[in-house]
N, C-alpha and C. Protein backbone atom coordinates (compact mmCIF):
# COMPACT_ATOMS: atom_id res chain seq x y z
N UNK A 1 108.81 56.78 110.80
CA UNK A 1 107.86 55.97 110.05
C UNK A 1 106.94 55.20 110.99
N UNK A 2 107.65 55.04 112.32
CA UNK A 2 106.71 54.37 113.10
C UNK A 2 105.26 54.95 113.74
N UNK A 3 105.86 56.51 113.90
CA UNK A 3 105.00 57.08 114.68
C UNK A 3 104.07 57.62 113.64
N UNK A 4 104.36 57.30 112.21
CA UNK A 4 103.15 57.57 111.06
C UNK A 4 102.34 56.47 111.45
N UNK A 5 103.18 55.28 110.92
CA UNK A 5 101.78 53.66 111.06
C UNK A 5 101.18 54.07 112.38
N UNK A 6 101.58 54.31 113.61
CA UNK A 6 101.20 54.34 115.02
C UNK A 6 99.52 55.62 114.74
N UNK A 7 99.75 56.24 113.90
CA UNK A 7 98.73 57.50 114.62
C UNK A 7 98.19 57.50 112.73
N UNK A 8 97.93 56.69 112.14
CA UNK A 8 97.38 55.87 111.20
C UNK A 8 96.35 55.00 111.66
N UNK A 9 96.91 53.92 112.50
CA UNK A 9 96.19 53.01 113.36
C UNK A 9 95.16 53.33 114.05
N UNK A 10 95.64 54.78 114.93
CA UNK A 10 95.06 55.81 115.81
C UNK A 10 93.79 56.25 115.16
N UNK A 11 93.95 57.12 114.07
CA UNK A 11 92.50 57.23 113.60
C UNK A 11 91.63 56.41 112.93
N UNK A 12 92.05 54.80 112.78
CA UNK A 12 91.67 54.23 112.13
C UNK A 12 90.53 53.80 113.22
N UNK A 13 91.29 53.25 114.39
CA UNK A 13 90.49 52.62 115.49
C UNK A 13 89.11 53.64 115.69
N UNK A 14 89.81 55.05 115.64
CA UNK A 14 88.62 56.34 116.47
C UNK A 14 87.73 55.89 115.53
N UNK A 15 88.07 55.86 114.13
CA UNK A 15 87.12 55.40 113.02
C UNK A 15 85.88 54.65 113.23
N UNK A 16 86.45 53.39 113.51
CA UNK A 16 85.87 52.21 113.82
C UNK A 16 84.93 52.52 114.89
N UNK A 17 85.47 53.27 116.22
CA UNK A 17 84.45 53.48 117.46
C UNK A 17 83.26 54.15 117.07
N UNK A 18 83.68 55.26 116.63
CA UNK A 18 82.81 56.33 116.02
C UNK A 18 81.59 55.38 115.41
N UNK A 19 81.84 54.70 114.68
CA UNK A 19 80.96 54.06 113.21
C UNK A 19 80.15 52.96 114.99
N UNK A 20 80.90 52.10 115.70
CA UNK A 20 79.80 51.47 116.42
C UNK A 20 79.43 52.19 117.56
N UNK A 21 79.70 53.94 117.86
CA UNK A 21 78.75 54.35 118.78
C UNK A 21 77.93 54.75 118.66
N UNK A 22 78.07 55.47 116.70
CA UNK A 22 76.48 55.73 116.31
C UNK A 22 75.86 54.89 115.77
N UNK A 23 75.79 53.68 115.20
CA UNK A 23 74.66 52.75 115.10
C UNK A 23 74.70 51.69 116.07
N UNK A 24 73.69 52.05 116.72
CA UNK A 24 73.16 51.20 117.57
C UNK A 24 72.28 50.41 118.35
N UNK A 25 71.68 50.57 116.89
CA UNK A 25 70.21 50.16 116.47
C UNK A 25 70.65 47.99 116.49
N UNK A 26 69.63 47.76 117.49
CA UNK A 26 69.56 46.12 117.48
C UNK A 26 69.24 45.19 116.11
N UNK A 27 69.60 44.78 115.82
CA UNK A 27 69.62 43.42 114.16
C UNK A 27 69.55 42.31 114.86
N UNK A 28 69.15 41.81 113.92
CA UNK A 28 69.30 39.71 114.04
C UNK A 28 70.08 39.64 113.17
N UNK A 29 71.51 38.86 113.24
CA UNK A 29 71.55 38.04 111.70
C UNK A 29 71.16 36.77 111.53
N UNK A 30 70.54 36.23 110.82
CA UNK A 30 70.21 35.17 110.35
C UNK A 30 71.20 34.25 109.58
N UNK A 31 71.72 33.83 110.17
CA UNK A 31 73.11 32.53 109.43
C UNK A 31 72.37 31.21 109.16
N UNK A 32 73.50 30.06 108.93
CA UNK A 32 72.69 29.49 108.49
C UNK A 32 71.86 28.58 109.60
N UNK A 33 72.32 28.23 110.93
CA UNK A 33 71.92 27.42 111.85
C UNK A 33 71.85 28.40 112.95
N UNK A 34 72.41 29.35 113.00
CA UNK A 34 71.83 30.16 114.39
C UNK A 34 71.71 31.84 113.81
N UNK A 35 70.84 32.47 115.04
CA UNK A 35 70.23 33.32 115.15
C UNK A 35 71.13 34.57 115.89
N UNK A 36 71.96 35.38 115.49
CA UNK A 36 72.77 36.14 116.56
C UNK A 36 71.90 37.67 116.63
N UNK A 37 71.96 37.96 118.02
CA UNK A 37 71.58 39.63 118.25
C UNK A 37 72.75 40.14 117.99
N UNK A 38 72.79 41.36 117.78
CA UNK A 38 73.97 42.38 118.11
C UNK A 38 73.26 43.67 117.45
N UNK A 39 74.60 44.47 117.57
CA UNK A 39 74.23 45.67 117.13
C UNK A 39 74.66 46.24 115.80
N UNK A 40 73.98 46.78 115.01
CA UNK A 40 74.32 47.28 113.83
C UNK A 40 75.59 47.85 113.34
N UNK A 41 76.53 48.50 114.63
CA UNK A 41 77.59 49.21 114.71
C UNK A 41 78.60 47.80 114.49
N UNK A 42 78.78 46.98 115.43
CA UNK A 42 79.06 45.41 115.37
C UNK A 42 78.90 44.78 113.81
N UNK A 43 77.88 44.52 113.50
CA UNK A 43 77.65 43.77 112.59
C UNK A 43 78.88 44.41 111.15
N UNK A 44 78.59 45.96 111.06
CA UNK A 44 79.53 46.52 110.17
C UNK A 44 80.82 46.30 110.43
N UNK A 45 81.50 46.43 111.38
CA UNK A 45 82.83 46.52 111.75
C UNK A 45 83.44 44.81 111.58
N UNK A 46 82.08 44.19 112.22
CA UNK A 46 82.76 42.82 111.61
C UNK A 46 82.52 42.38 110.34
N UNK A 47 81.66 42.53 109.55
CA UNK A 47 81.97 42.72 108.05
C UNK A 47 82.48 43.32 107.39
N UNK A 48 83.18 44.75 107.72
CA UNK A 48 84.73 45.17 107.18
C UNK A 48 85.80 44.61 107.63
N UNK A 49 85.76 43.93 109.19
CA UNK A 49 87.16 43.40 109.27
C UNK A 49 87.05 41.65 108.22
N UNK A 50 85.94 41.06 107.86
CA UNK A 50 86.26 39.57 107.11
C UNK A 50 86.37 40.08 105.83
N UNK A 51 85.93 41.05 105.11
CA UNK A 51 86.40 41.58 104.04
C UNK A 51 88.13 41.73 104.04
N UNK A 52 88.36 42.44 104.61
CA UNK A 52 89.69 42.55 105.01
C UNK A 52 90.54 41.48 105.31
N UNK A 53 90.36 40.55 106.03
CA UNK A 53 90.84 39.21 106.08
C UNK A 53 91.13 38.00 105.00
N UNK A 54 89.57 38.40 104.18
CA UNK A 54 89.22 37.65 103.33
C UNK A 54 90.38 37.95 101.98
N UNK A 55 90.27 39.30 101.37
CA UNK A 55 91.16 40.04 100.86
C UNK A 55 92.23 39.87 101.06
N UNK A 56 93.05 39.76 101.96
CA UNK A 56 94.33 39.48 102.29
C UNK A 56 95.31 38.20 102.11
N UNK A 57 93.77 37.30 102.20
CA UNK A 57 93.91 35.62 102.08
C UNK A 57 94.13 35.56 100.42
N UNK A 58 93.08 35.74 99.78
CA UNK A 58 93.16 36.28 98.13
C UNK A 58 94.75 36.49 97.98
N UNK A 59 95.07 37.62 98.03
CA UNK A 59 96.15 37.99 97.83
C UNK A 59 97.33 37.39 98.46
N UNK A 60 97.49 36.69 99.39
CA UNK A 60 98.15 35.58 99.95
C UNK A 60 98.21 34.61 99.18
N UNK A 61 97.30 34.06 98.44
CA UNK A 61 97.15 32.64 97.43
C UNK A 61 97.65 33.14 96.30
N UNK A 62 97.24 34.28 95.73
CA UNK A 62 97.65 34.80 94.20
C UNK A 62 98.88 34.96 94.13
N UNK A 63 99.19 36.28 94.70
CA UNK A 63 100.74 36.45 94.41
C UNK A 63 101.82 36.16 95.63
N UNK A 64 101.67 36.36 96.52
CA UNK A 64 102.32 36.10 97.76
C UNK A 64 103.47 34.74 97.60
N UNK A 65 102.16 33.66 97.70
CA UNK A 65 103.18 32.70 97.27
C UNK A 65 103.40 32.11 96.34
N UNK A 66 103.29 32.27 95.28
CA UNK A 66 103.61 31.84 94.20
C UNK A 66 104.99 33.01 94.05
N UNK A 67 105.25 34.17 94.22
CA UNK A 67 106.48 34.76 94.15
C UNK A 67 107.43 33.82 94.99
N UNK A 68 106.73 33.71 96.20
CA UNK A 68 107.83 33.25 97.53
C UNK A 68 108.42 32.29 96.77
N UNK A 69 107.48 31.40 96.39
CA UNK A 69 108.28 29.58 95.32
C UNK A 69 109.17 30.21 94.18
N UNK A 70 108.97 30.98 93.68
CA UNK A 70 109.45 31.69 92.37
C UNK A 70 111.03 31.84 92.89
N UNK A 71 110.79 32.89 94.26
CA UNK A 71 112.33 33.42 94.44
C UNK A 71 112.95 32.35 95.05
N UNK A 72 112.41 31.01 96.02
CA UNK A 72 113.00 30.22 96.86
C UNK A 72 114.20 29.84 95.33
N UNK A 73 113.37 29.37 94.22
CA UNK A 73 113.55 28.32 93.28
C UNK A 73 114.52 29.14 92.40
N UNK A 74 114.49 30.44 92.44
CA UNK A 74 116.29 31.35 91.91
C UNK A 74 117.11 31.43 92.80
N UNK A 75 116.69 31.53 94.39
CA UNK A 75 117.77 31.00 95.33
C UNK A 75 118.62 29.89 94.80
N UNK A 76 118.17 28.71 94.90
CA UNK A 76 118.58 27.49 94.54
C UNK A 76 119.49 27.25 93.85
N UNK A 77 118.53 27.78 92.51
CA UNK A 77 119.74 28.11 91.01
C UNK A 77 121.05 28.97 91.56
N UNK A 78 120.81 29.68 92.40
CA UNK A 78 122.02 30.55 92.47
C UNK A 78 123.10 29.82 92.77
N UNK A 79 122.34 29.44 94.12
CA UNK A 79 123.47 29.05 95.26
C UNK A 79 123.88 27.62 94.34
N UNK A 80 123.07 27.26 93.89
CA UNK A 80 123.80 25.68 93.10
C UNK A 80 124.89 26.14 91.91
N UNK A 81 124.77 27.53 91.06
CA UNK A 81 125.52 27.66 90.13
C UNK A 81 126.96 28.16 90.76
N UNK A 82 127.19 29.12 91.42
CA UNK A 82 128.25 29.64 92.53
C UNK A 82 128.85 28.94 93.46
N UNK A 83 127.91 27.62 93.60
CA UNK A 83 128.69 26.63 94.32
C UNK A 83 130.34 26.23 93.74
N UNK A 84 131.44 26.24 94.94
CA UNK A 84 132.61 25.87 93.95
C UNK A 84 132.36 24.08 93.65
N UNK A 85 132.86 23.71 92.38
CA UNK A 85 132.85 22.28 91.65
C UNK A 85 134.60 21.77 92.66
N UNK A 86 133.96 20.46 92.92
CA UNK A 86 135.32 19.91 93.97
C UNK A 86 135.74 18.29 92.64
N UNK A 87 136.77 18.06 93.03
CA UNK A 87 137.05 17.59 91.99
C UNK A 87 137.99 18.13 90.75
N UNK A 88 137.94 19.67 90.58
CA UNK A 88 138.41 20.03 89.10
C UNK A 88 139.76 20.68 88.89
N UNK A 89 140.55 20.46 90.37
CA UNK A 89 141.66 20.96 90.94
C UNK A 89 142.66 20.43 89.85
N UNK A 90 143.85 21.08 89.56
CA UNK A 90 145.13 20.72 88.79
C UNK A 90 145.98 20.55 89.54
C-alpha cells in the first residue's frame, strides 16, 4: 500500500512539473497591497495547492471535529458507565 501512495505522489509531482515547465509565460498578480511577478506555471500550482489547503480546512471544521467531540464524549459515557461503583460491596 505504501509503494501505491509512494508512485501516486510520483506522478502527481511529474504532474505538477510538467504543468510549470510548459507555462511559462510572465504574469503580475495584483493583490491587494503588492504587486508579485512570477510565472504562470507558479501562479497555477499555487492556486491548486490553497484550494487544496483551503478544502481540507473546510472539511476539518465540518466534520472532522465535530465527530472527534462526538466520539471523545461516547468515550466518556463508556468509560464512566463500565467504571466499577466502590462502595456497593456485601
Amino acid at each position: 500500500m505504501n509503494i501505491f501512495r509512494l508512485i501516486i505522489a510520483l506522478i502527481f509531482l511529474g504532474i505538477g512539473l510538467l504543468v510549470g515547465v510548459l507555462n511559462t509565460q510572465p504574469i503580475t498578480l495584483k493583490l491587494l497591497f503588492a504587486d508579485i511577478q512570477t510565472s504562470s506555471g507558479v501562479a497555477i500550482i499555487l492556486s491548486l495547492l490553497a484550494g487544496v489547503v483551503i478544502g481540507g480546512l473546510i472539511v476539518l471544521a465540518t466534520l472532522v471535529w465535530p465527530l472527534y467531540t462526538k466520539l471523545r464524549k461516547a468515550n466518556k459515557q463508556a468509560t464512566a458507565s463500565s467504571a466499577p461503583q466502590l462502595g456497593t460491596g456485601v
